[in-house]
N, C-alpha and C. Protein backbone atom coordinates (compact mmCIF):
# COMPACT_ATOMS: atom_id res chain seq x y z
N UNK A 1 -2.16 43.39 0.09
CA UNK A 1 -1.71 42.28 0.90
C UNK A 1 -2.04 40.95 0.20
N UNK A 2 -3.25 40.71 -0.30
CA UNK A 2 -4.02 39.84 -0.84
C UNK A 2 -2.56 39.34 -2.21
N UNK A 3 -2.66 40.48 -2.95
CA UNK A 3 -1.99 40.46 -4.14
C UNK A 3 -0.12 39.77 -3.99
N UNK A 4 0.06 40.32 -2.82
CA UNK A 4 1.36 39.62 -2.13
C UNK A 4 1.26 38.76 -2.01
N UNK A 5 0.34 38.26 -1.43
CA UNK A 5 0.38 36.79 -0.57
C UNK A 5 0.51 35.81 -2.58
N UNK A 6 -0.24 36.37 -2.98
CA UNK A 6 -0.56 35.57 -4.54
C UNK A 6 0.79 35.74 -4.97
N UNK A 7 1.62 36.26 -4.87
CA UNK A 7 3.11 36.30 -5.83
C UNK A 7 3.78 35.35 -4.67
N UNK A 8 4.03 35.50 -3.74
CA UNK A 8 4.54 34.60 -3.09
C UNK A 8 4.44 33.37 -3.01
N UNK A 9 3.16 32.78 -3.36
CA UNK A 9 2.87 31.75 -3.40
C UNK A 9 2.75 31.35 -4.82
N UNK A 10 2.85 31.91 -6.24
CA UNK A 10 3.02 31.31 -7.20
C UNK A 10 4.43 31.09 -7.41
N UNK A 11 5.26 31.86 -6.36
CA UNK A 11 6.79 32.07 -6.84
C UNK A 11 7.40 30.80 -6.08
N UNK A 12 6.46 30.11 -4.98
CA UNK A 12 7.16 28.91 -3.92
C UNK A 12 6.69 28.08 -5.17
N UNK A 13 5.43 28.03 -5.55
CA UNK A 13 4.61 26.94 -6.75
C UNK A 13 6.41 26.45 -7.90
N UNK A 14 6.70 27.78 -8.34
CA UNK A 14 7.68 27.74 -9.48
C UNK A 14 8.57 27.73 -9.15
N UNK A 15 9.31 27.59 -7.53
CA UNK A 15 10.60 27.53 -7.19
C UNK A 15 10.39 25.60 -7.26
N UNK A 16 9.20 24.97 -6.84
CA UNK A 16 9.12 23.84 -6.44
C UNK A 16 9.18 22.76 -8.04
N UNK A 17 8.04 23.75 -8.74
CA UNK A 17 8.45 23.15 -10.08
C UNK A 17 9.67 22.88 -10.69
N UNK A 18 10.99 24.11 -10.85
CA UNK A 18 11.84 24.03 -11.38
C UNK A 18 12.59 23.77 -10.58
N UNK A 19 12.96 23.19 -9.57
CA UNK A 19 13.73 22.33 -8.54
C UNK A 19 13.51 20.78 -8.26
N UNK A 20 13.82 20.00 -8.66
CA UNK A 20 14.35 18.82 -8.43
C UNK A 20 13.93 18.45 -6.69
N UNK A 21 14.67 19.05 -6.26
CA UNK A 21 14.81 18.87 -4.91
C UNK A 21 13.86 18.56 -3.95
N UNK A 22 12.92 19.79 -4.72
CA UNK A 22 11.68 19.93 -4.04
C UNK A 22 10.27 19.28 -4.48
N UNK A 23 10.72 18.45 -5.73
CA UNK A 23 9.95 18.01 -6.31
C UNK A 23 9.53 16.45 -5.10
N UNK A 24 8.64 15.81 -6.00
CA UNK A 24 8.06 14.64 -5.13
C UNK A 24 9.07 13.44 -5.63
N UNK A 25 9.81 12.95 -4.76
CA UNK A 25 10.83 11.55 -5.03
C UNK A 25 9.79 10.54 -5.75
N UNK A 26 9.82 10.19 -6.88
CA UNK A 26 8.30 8.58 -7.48
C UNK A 26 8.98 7.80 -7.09
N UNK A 27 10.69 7.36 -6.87
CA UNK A 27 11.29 6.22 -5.95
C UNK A 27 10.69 5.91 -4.57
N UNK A 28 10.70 6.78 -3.47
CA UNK A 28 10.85 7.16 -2.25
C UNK A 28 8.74 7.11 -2.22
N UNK A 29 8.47 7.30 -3.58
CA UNK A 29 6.79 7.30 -3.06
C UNK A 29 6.40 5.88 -3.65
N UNK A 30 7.02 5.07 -4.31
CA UNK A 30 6.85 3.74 -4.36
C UNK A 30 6.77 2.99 -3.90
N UNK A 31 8.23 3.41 -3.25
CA UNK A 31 8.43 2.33 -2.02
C UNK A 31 7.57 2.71 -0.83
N UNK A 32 7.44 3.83 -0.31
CA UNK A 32 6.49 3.84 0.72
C UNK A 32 5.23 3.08 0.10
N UNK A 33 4.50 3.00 -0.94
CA UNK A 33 3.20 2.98 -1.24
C UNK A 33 3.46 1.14 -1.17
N UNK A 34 4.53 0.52 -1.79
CA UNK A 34 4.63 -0.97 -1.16
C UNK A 34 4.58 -1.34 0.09
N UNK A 35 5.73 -0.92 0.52
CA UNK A 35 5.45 -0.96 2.04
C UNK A 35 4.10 -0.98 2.69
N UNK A 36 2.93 -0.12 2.03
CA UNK A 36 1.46 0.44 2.74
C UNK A 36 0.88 -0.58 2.71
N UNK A 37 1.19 -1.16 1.11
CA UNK A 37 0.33 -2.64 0.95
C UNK A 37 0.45 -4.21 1.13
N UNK A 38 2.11 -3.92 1.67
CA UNK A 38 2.07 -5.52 1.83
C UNK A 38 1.18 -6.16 3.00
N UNK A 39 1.01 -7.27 2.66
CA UNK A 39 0.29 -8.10 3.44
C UNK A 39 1.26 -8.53 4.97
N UNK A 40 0.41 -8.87 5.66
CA UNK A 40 0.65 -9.33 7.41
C UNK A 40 1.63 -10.74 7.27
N UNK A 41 1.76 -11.16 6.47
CA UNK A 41 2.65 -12.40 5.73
C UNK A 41 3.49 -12.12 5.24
N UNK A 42 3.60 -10.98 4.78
CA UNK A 42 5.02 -10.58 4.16
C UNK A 42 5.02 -10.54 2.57
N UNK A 43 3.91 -11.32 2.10
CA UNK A 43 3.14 -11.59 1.11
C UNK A 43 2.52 -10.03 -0.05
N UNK A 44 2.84 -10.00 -1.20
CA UNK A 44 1.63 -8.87 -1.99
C UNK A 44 0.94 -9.83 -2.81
N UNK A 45 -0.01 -9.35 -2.62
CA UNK A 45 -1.55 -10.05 -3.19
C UNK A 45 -2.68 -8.99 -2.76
N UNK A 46 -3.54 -8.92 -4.24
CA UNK A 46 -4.90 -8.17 -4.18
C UNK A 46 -5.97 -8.84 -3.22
N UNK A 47 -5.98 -10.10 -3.33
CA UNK A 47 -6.64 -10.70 -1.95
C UNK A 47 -5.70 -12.40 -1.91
N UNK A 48 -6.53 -12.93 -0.68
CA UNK A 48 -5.89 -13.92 -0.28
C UNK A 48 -5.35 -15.21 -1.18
N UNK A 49 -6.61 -15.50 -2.18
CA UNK A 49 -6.87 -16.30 -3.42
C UNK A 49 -5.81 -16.19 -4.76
N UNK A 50 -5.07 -14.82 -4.67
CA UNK A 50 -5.21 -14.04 -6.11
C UNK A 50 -3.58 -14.90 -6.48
N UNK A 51 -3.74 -15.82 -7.49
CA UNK A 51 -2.67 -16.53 -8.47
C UNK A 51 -1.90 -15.92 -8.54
N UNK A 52 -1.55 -14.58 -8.42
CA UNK A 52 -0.21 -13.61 -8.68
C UNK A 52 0.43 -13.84 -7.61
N UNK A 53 0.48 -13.99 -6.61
CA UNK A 53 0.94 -13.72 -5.72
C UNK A 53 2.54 -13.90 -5.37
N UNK A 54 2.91 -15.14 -5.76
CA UNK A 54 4.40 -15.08 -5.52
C UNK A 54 4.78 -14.47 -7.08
N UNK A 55 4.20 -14.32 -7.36
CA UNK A 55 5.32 -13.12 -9.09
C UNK A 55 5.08 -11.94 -8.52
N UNK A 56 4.19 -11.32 -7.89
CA UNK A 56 4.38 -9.98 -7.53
C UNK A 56 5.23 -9.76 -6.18
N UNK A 57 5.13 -10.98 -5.11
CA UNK A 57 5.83 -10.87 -4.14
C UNK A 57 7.42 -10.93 -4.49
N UNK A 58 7.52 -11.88 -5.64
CA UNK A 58 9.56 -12.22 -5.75
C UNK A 58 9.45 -10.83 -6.89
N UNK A 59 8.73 -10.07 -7.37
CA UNK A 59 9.07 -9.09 -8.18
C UNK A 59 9.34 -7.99 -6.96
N UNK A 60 8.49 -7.59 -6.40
CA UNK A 60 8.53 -6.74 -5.23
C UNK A 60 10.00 -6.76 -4.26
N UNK A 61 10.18 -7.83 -3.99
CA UNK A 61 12.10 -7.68 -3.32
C UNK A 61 12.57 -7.60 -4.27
N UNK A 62 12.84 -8.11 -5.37
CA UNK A 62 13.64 -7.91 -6.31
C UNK A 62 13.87 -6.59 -6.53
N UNK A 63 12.87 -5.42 -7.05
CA UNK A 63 12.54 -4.30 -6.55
C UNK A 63 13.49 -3.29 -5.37
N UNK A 64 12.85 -4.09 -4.57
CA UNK A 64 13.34 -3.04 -3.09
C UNK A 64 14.97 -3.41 -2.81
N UNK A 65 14.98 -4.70 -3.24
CA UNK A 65 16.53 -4.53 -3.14
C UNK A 65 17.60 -4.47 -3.65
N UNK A 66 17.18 -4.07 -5.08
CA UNK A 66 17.97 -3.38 -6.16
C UNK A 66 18.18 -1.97 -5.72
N UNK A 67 17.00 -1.38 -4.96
CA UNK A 67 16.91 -0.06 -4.49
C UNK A 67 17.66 0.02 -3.17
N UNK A 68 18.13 -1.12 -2.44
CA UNK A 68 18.51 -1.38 -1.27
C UNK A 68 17.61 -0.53 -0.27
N UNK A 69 16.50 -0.73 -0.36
CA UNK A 69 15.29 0.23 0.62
C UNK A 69 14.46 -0.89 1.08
N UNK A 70 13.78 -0.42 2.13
CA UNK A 70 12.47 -1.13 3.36
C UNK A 70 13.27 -2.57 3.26
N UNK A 71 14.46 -2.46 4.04
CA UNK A 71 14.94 -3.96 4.40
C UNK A 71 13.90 -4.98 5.25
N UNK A 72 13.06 -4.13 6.12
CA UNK A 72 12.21 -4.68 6.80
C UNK A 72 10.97 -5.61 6.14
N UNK A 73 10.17 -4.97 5.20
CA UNK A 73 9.73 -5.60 4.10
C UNK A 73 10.24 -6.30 3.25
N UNK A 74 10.94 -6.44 3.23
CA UNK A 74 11.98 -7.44 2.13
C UNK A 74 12.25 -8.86 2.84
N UNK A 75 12.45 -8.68 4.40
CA UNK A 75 13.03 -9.53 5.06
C UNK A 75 11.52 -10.53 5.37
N UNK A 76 10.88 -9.46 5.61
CA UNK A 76 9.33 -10.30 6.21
C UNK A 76 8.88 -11.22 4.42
N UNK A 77 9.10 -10.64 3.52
CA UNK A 77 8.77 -10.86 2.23
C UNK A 77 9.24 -11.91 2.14
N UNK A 78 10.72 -12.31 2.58
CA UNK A 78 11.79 -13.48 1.62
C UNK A 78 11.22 -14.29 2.55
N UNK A 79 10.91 -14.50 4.09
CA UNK A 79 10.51 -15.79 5.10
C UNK A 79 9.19 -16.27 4.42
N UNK A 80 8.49 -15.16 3.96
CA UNK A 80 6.76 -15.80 3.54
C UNK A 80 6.94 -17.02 1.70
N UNK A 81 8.17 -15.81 1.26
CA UNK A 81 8.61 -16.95 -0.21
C UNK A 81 8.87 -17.82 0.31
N UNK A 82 9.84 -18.43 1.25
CA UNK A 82 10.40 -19.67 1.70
C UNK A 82 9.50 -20.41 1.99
N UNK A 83 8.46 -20.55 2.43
CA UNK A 83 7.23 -21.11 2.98
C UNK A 83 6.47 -21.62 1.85
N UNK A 84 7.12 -21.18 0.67
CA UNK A 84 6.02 -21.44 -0.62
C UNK A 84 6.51 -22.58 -1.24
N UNK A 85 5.49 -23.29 -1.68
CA UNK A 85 6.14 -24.74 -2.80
C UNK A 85 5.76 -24.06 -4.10
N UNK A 86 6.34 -24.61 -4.85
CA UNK A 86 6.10 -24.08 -6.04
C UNK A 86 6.65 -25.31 -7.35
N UNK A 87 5.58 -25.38 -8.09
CA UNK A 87 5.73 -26.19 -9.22
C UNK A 87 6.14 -25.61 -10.75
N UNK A 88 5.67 -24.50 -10.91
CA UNK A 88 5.85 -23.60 -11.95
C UNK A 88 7.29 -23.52 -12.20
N UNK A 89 7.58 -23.61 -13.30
CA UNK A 89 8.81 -22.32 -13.48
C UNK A 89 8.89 -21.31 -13.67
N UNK A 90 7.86 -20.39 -14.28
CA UNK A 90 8.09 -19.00 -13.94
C UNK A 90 8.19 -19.14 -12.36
N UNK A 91 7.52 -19.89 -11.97
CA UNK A 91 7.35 -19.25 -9.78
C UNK A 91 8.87 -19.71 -9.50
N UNK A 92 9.40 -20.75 -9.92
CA UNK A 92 10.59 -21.27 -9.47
C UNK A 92 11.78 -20.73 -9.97
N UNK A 93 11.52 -20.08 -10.81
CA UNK A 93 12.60 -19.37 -11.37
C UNK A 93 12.52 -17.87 -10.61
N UNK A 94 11.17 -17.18 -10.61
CA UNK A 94 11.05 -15.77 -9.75
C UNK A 94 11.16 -15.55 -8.34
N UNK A 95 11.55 -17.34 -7.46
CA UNK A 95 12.07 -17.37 -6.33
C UNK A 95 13.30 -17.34 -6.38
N UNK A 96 14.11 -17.58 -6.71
CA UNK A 96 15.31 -17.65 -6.91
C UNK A 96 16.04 -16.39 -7.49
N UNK A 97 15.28 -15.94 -8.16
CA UNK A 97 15.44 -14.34 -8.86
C UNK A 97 15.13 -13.75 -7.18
N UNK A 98 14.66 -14.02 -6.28
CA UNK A 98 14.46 -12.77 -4.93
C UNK A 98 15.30 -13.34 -4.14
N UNK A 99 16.43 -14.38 -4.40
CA UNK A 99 17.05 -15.12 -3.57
C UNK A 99 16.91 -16.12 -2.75
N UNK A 100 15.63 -16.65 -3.47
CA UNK A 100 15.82 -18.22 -3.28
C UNK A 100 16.73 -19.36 -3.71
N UNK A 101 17.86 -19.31 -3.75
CA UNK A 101 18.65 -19.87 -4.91
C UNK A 101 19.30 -21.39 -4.15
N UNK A 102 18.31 -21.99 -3.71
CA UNK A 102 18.98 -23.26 -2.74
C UNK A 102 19.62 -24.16 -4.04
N UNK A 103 20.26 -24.99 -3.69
CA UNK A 103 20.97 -26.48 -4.73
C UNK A 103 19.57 -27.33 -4.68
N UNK A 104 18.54 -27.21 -3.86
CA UNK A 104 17.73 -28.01 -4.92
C UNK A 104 16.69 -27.43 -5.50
N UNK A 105 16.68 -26.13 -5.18
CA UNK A 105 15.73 -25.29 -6.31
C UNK A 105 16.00 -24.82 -7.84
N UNK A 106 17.99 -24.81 -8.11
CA UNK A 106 18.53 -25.05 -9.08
C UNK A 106 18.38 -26.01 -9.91
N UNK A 107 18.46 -26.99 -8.40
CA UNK A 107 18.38 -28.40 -9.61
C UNK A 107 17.14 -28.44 -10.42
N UNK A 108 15.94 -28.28 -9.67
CA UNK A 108 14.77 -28.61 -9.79
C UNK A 108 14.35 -28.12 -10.92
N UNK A 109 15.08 -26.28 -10.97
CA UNK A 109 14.89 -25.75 -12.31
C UNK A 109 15.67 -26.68 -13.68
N UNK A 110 16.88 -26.76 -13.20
CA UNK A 110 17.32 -27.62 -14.40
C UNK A 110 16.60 -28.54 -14.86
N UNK A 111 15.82 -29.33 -14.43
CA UNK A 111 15.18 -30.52 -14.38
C UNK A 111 14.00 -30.15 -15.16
N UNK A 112 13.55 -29.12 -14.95
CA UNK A 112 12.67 -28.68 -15.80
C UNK A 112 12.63 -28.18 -17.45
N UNK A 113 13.71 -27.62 -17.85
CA UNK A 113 14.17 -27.68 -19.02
C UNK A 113 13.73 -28.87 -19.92
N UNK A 114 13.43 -28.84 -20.68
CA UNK A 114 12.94 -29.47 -21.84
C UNK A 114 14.04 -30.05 -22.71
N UNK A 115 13.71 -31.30 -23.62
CA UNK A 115 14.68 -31.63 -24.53
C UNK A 115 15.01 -30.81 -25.70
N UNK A 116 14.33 -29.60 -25.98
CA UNK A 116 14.48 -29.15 -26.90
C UNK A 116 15.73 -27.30 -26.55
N UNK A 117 16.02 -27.13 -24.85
CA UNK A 117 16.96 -26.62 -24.71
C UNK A 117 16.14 -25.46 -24.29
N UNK A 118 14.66 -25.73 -24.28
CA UNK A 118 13.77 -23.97 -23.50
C UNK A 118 12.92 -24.74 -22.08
N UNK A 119 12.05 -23.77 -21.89
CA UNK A 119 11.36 -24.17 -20.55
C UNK A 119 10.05 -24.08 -20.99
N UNK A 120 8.93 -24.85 -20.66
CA UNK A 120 7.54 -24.53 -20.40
C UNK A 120 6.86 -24.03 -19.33
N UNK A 121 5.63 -24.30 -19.23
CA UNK A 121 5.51 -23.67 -17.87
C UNK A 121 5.64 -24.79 -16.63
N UNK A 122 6.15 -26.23 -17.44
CA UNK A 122 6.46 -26.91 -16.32
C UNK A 122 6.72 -28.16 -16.97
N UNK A 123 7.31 -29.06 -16.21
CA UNK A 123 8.46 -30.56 -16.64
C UNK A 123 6.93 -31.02 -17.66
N UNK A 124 7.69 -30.87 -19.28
CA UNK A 124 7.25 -31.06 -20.09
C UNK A 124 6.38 -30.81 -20.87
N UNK A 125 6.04 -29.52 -20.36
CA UNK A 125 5.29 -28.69 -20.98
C UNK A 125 6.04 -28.03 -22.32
N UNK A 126 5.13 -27.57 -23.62
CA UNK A 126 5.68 -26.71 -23.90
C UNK A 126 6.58 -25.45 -24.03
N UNK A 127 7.66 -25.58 -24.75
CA UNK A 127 8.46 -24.28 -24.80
C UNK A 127 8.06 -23.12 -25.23
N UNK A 128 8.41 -21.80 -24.06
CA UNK A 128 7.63 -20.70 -24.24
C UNK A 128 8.59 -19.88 -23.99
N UNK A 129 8.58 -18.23 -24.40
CA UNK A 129 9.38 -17.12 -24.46
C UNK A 129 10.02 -16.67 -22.42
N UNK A 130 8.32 -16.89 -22.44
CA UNK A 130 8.39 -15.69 -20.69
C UNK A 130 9.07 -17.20 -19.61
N UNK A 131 8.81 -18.42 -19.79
CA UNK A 131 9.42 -19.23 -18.74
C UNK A 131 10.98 -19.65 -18.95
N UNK A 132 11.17 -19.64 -19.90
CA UNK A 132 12.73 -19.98 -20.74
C UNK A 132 13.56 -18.58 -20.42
N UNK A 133 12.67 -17.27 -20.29
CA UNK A 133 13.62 -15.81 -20.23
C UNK A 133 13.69 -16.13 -18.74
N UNK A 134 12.55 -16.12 -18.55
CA UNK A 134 12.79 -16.34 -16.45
C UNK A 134 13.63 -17.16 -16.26
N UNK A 135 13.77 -18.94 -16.77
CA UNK A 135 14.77 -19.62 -16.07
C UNK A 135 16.03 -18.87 -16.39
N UNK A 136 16.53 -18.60 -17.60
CA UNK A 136 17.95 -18.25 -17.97
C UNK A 136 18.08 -16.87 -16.99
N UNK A 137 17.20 -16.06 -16.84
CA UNK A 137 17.91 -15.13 -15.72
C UNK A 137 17.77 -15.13 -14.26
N UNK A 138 17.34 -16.69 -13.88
CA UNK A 138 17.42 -17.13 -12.54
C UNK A 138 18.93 -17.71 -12.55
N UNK A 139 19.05 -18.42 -13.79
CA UNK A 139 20.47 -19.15 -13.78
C UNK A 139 21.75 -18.42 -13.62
N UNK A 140 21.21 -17.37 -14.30
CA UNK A 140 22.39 -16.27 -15.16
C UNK A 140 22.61 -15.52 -13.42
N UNK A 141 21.77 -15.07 -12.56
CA UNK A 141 21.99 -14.54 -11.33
C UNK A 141 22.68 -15.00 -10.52
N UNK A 142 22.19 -16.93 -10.20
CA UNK A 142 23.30 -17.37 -9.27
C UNK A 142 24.69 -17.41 -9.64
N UNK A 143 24.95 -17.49 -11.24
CA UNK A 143 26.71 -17.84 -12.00
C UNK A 143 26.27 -19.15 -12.11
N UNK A 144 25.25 -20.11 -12.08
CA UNK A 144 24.73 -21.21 -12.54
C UNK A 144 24.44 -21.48 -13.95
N UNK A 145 24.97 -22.97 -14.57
CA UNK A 145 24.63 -22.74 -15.28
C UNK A 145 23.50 -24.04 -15.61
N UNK A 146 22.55 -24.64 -16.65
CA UNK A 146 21.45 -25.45 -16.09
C UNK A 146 22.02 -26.86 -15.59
N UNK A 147 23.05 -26.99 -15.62
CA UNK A 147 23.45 -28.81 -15.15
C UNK A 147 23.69 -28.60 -13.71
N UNK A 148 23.31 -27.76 -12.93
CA UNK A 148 23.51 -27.31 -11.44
C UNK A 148 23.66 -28.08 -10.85
């Protein structure tokens, strides 16, 4: 009996392995595991303080709604971005990347651009790789182009 029960159960083990189906979704366990952690704000952040916060929050919809999943989180997510000021251009550009894309958050990005045709991390800062890639694919999303 013992010896049964053991074939049966290595044979569910190897039906589960070599099936897809039955395997564990890492989409479907992502998104639940976001969902677990967002914040009561709508907000992701390791704590209240933590500087990441709107790059992981406008990365996070960006995310879920490429996946078109947890509309509910997404929705509580985009009211807590709106609430945010933001001086940066990576931040101003990664709002707009989650669909913040107002005419004066365009502008504002344009405005930020530098004379030399890149972005720093802010009106007149040095030109850098990661704020210049962010603005151009905030721009490139709305069909904007920087004279907005």
């Amino acid at each position: 009996m013992l010896r049964t029960r053991t074939y049966l159960f290595l044979g569910l083990v190897a039906l589960c392995m070599c099936n897809p189906a039955y395997a564990d979704d890492p989409i479907a366990s992502g998104v639940s595991w976001l969902e677990s952690v967002q914040n009561g704000d709508g907000s992701w952040r390791p704590t209240p303080d933590d500087g990441t916060c709107l790059t992981q929050t406008a990365t996070a919809i960006v995310a879920l709604e490429e996946l078109g999943m947890a509309q509910g989180a997404v929705a509580s997510a985009k009211t807590w971005l709106e609430g945010q000021e933001v001086s940066a251009t990576e931040h101003l550009a990664r709002k707009i990347l989650a669909g913040g894309e107002s005419s004066a958050e365009l502008l504002a990005l344009a405005a930020y651009r530098n004379a030399g045709a890149g972005w720093g991390t802010a009106i007149d800062y040095v030109n850098n790789a990661l704020d210049s890639a962010t603005a151009l694919a905030a721009l490139t999303k709305t069909g904007s182009d920087d004279s907005a």
